[in-house]
Protein backbone atom coordinates (compact mmCIF):
# COMPACT_ATOMS: atom_id res chain seq x y z
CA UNK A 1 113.71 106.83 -0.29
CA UNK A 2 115.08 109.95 1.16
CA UNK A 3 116.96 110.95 -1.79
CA UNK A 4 114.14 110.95 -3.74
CA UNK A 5 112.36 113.56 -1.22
CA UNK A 6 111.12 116.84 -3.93
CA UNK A 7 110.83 119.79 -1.34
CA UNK A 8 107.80 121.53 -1.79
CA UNK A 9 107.64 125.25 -2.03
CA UNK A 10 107.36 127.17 1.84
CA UNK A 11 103.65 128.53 1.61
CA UNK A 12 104.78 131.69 3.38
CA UNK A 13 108.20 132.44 1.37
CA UNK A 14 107.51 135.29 -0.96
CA UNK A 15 108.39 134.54 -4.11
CA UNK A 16 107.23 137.48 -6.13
CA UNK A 17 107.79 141.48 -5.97
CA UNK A 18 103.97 141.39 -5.20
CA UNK A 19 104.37 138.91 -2.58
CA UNK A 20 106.43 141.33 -0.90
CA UNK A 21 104.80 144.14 -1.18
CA UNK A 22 101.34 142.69 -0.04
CA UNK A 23 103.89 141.09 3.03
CA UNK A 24 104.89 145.54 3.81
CA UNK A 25 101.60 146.41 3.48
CA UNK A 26 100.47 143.65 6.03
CA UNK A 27 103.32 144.49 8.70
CA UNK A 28 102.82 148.33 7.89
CA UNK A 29 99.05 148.15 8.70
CA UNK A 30 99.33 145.70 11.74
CA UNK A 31 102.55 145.05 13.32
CA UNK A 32 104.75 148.49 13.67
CA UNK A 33 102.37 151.24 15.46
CA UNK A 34 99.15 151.53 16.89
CA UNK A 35 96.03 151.63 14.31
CA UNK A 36 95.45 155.39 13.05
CA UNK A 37 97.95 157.71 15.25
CA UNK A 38 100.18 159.84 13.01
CA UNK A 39 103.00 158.13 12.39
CA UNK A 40 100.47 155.09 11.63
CA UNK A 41 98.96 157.00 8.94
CA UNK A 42 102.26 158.18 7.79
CA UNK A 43 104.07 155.05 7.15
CA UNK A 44 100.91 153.35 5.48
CA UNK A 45 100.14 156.82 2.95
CA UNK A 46 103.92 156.48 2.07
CA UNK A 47 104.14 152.93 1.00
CA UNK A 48 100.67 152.65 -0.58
CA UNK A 49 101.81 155.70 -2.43
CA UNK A 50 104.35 154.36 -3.96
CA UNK A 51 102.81 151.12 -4.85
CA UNK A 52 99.91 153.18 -6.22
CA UNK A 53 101.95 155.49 -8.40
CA UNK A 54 104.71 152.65 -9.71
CA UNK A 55 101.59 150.54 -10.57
CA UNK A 56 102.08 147.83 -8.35
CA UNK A 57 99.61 145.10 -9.03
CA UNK A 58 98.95 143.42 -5.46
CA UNK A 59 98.06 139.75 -4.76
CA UNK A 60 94.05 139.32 -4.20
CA UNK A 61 93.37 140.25 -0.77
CA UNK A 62 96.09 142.13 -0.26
CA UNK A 63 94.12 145.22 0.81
CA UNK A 64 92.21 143.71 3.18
CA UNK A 65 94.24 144.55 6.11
CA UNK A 66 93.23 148.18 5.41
CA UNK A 67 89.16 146.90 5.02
CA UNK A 68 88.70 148.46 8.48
CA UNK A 69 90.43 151.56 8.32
CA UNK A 70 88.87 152.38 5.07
CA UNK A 71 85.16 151.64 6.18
CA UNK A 72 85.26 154.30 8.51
CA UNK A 73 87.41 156.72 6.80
CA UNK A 74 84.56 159.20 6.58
CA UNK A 75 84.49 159.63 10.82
CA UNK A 76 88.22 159.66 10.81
CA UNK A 77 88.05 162.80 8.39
CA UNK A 78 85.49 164.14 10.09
CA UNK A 79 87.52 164.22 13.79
CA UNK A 80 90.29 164.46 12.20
CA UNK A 81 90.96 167.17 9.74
CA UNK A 82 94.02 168.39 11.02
CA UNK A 83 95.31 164.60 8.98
CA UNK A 84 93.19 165.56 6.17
CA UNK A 85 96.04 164.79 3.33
CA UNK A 86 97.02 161.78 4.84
CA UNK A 87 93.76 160.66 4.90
CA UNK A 88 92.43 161.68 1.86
CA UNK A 89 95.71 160.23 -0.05
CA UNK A 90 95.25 156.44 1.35
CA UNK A 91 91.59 156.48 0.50
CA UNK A 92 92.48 157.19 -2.85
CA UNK A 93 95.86 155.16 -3.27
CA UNK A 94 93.24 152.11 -1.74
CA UNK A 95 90.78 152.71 -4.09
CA UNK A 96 93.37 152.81 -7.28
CA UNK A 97 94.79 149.74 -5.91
CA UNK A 98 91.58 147.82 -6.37
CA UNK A 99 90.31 147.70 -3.07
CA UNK A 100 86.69 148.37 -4.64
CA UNK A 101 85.62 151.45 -2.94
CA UNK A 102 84.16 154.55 -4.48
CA UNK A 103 84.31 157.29 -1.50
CA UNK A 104 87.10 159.18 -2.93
CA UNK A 105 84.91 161.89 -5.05
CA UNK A 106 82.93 162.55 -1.90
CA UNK A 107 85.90 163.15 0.44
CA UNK A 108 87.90 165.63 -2.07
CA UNK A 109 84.70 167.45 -2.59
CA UNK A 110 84.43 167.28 1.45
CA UNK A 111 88.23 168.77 1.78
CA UNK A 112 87.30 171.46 -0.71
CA UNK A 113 84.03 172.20 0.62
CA UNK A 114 85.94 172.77 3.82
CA UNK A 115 88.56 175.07 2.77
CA UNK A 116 91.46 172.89 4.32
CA UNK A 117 93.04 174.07 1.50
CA UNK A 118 93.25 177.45 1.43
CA UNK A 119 93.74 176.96 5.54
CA UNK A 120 97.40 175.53 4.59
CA UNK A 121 100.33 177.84 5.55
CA UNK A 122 102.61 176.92 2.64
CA UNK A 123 102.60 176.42 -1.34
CA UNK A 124 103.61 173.16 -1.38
CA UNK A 125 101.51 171.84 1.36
CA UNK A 126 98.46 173.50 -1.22
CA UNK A 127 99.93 171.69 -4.39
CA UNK A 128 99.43 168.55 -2.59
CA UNK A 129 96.00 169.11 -1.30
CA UNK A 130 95.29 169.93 -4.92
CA UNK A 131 96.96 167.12 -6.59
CA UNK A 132 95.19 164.90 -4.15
CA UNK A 133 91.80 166.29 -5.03
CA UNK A 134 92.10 166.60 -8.56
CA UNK A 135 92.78 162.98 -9.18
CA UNK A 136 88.85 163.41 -8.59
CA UNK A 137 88.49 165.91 -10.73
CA UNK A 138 88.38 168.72 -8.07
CA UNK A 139 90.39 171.75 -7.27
CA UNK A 140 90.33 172.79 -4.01
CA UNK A 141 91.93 176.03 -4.95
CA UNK A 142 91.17 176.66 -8.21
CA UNK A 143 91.16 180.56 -7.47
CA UNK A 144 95.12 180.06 -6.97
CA UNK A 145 96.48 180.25 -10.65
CA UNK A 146 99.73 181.30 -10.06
CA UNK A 147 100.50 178.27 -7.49
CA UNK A 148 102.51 176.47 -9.86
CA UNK A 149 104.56 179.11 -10.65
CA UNK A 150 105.46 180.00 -7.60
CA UNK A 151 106.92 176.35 -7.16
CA UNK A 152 108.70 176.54 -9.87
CA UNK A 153 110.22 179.71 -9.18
CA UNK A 154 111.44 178.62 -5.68
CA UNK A 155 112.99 175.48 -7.43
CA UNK A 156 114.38 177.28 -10.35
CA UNK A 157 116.99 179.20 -7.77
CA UNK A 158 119.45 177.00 -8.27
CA UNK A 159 121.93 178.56 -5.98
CA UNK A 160 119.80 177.80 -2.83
CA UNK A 161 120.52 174.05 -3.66
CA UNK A 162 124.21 174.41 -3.40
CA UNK A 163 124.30 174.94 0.25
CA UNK A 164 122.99 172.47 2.81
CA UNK A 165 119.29 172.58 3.42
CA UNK A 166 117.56 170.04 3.64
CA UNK A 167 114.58 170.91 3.93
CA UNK A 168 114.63 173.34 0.71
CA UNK A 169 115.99 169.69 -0.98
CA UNK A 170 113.03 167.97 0.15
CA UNK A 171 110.74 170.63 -0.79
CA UNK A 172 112.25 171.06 -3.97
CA UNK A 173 111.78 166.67 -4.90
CA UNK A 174 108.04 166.83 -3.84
CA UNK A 175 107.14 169.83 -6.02
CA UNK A 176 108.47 167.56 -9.03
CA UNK A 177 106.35 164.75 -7.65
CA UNK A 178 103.15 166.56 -7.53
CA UNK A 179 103.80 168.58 -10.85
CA UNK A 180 104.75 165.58 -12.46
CA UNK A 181 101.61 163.69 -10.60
CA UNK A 182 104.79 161.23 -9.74
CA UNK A 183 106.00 160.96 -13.37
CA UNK A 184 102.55 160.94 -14.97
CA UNK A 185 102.85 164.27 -16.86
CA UNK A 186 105.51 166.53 -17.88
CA UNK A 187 106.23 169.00 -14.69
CA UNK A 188 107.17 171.35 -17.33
CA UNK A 189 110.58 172.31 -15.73
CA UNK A 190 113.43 174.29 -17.14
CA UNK A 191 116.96 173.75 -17.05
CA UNK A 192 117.50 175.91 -13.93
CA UNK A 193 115.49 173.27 -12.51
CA UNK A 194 117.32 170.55 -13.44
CA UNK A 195 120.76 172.23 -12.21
CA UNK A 196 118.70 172.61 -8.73
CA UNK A 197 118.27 168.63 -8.60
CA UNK A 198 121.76 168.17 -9.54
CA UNK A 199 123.01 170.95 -6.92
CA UNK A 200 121.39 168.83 -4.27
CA UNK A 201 121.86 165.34 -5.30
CA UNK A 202 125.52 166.31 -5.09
CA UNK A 203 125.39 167.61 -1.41
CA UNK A 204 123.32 164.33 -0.69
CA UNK A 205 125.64 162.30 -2.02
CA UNK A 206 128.52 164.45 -0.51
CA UNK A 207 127.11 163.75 2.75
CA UNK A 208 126.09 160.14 1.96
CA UNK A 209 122.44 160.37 2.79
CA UNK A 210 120.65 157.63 0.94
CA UNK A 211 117.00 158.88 1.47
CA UNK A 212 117.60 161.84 0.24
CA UNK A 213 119.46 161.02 -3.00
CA UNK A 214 117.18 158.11 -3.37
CA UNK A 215 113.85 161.18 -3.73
CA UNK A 216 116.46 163.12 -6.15
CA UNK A 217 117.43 160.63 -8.44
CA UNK A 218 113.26 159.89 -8.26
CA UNK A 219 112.44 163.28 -8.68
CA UNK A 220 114.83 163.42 -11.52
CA UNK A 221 113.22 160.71 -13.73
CA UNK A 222 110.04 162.50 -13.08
CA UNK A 223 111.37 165.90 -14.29
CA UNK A 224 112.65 163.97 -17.97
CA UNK A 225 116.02 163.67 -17.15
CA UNK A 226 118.48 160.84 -16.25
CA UNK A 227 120.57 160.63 -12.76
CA UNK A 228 124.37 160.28 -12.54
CA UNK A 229 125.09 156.71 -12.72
CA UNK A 230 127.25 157.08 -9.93
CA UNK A 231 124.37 157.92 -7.71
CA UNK A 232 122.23 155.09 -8.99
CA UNK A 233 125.06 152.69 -8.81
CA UNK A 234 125.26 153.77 -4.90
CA UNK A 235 121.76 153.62 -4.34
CA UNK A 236 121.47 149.97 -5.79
CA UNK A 237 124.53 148.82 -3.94
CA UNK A 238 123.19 150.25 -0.57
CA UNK A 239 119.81 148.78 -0.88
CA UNK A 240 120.98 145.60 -0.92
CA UNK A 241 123.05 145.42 2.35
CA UNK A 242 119.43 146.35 4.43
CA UNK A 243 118.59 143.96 7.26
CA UNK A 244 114.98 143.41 7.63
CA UNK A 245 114.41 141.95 11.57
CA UNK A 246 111.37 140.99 13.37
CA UNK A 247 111.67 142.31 16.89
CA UNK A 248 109.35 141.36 20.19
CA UNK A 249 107.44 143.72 22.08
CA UNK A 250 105.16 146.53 21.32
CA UNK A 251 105.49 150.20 20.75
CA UNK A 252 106.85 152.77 17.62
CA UNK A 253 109.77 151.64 16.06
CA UNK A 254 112.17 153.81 15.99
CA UNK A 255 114.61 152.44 12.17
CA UNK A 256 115.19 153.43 8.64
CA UNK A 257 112.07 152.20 7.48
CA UNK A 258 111.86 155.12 5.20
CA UNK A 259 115.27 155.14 3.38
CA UNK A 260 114.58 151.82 2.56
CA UNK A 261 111.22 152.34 1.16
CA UNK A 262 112.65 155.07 -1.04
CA UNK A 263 115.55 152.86 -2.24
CA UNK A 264 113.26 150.58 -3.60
CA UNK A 265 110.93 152.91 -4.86
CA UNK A 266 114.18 154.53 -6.89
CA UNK A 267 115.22 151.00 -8.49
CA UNK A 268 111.68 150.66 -9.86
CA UNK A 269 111.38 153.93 -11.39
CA UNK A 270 115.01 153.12 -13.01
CA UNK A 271 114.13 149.99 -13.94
CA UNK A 272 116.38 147.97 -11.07
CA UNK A 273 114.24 145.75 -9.52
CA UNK A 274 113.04 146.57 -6.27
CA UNK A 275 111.54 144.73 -3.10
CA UNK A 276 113.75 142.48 -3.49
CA UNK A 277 114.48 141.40 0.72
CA UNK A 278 112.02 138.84 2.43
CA UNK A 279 109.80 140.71 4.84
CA UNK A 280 110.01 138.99 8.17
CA UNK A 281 106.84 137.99 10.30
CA UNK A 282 105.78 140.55 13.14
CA UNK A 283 107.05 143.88 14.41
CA UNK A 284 109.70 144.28 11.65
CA UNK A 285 112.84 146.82 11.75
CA UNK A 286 114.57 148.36 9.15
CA UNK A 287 118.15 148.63 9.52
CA UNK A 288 120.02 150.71 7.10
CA UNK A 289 123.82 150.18 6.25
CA UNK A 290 125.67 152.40 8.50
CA UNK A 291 128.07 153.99 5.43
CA UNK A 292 131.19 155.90 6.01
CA UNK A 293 130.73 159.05 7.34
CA UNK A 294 130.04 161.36 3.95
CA UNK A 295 132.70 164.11 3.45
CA UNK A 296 130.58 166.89 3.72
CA UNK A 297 131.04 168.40 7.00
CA UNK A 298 134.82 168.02 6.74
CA UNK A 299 134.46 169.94 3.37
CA UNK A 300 132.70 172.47 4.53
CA UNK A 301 135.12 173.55 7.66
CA UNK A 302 137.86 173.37 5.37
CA UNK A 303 135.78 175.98 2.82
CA UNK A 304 134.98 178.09 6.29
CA UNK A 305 138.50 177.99 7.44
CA UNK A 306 140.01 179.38 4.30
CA UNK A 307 137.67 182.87 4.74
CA UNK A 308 139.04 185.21 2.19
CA UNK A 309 141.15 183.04 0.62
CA UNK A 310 137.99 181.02 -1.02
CA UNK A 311 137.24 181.34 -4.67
CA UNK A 312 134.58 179.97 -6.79
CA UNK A 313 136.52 178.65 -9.39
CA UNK A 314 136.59 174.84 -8.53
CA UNK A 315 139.48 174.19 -10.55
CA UNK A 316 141.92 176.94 -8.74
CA UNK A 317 140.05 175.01 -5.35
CA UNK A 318 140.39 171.58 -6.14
CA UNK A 319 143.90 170.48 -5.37
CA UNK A 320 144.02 172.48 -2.15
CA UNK A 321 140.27 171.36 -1.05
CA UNK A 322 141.60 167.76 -1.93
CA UNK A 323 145.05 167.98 0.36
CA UNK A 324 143.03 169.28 3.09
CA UNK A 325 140.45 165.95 3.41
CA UNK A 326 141.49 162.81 4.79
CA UNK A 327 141.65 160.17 2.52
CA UNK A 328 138.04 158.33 2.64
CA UNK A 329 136.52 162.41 2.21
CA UNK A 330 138.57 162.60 -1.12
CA UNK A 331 137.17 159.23 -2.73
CA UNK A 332 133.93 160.76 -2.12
CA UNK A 333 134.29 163.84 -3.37
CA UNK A 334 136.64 162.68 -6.60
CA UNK A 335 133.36 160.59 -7.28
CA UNK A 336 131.06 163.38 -6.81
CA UNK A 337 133.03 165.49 -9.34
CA UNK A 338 133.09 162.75 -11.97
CA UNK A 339 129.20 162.19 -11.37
CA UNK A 340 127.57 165.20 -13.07
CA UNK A 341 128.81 167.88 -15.62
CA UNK A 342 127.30 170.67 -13.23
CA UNK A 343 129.64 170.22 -10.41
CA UNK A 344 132.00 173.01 -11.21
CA UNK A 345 128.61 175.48 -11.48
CA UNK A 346 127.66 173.52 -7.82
CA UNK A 347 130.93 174.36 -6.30
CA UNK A 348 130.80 177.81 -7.36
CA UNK A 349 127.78 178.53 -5.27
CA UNK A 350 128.69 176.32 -2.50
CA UNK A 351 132.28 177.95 -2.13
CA UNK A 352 130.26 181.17 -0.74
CA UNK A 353 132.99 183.26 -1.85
CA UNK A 354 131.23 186.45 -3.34
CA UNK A 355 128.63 186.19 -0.08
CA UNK A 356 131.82 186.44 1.94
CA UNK A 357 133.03 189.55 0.54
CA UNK A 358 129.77 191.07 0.74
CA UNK A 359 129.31 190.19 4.15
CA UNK A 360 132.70 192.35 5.07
């Protein structure tokens, strides 16, 4: 009889974080962008990154999609060197995810051997050539002692994080990631450091930019220390409200694939939870919540428009930075004073006063 009908389980649903993620990888690998350009090999390092360094432990066969790719990684490497850290990072994050593979060793040495290394323009594009390599037990610039410190000194200048950049806030989250070989040793950061996350994690959340705070709050937990709750809370809420479509036709996708990717990786490393959406069959999209526009523009003309009359002192500042927002830029900002005890020290470099006066 039909009410005693017991519906089975759907094969395909995925009913398990792993499921999921084994679901990504598939529609990373084969469905978004054509097999080995760029942005191919940058949307598959990224997420089998971060299942590599959260531990992810994948369904059996999971990694097959990427059996091709990695059986003739060596003549991709060897045309393509220019895509060397790309390269070298998903043979590695393959290999550590149990695909069964053993050419790691050989391709670090390779890079080193090269000198694609020392042929890299900037510090932190060096520290992650070296962190790459040395998870085989090579340095590829093991003449460069003082390459650590130098990171460290750019991110201990806290006052550069109190003024939009983000690039400099970028920078400064992936020098905790590879110090911290993404939170597997202590970074060994001060707490000029930790004042630099916070200066930027408030201008990201200022501005409302979720993949941004989502690689600060990560970057945080990395560096020993625990993010605002507010941000967190944001993060987690945001998440949630993605919408994960499969689209027709062919071509690179142009969505939020990223933000989303770093959301989840966030509520892992906090503990939340994490790939927690359904991942559609075919060319999926990534649409990301489209949140009220952040006050952070509209803060910033009002700062420029009162010229001399700025000060650094937040709490002379705050009522008549507060009458001068609309009403939607003061929640924000309320919120982003009430989320970390180093806001006054933030505002104080982000007010610009003293660089005013020198300026006349």
């Amino acid at each position: 009889m039909m009410g005693d009908v017991v519906p089975l389980d759907v094969p395909f649903r995925q009913n398990s974080m792993a499921a999921r993620q084994a679901a990504m990888l598939d529609r990373f690998a084969q469905e978004r962008r054509r097999d080995g350009d760029v942005f191919w090999l940058k949307e598959n390092a990224e997420a089998l990154n971060v299942l590599e360094s959260t531990g992810a432990v994948l369904p059996e066969g999971a990694l097959d999609v990427h059996r091709g790719f990695y059986d003739e990684i060596e003549r991709r490497m060897g045309f393509f060197p220019q895509y060397y850290r790309f390269l070298l990072g998903l043979c590695l994050d393959l290999e550590d995810l149990g695909n069964g593979g053993q050419k790691g060793s050989k391709l670090a040495q390779w890079v080193a051997d090269q000198g694609l290394a020392r042929a890299e323009l900037s510090d932190l594009q060096r520290a992650e050539a070296r962190r790459l390599c040395l998870r085989r037990g090579i340095d590829p610039v093991a003449e460069d002692a003082g390459l650590n410190d130098r990171l460290r000194g750019f991110a201990r200048r806290s006052k550069t994080f109190a003024l939009p950049n983000k690039k400099a806030a970028y920078e400064l989250t992936h020098i905790v990631f590879y110090l911290s070989e993404y939170g597997r040793r202590d970074p060994e950061v001060g707490r000029a450091f930790i004042d630099s996350l916070h200066f930027a994690g408030t201008l990201a959340f200022l501005e409302l930019n979720l993949d941004l705070l989502a690689e600060i709050c990560i970057a945080l937990r990395f560096a020993g220390a625990t993010p605002p709750e507010t941000w967190e809370r944001w993060l987690r809420d945001q998440s949630g409200l993605f919408r994960l479509e499969a689209v027709p036709g062919v071509g690179a996708p142009q969505d939020d694939y990223h933000p989303w990717l770093v959301a989840n990786w966030a509520m892992i490393v906090s503990g939340q939870g994490g790939f927690a959406q359904q991942i559609p069959e075919g060319r999926v999209m990534f649409r990301q919540p489209v949140p009220s526009a952040g006050p952070l523009r509209e803060l910033s003309d009002c700062m420029y428009q009162m010229d001399g009359a700025r000060s650094a002192d937040w709490h002379k500042m705050r009522d008549r930075v507060q009458e001068a927002l609309s009403d939607d830029a003061r929640r924000v900002l309320m919120a982003a004073e009430a989320a970390t005890d180093r806001f006054e020290d933030f505002f104080a470099g982000f007010a610009r006063a003293e660089l005013h006066r020198a300026a006349q």
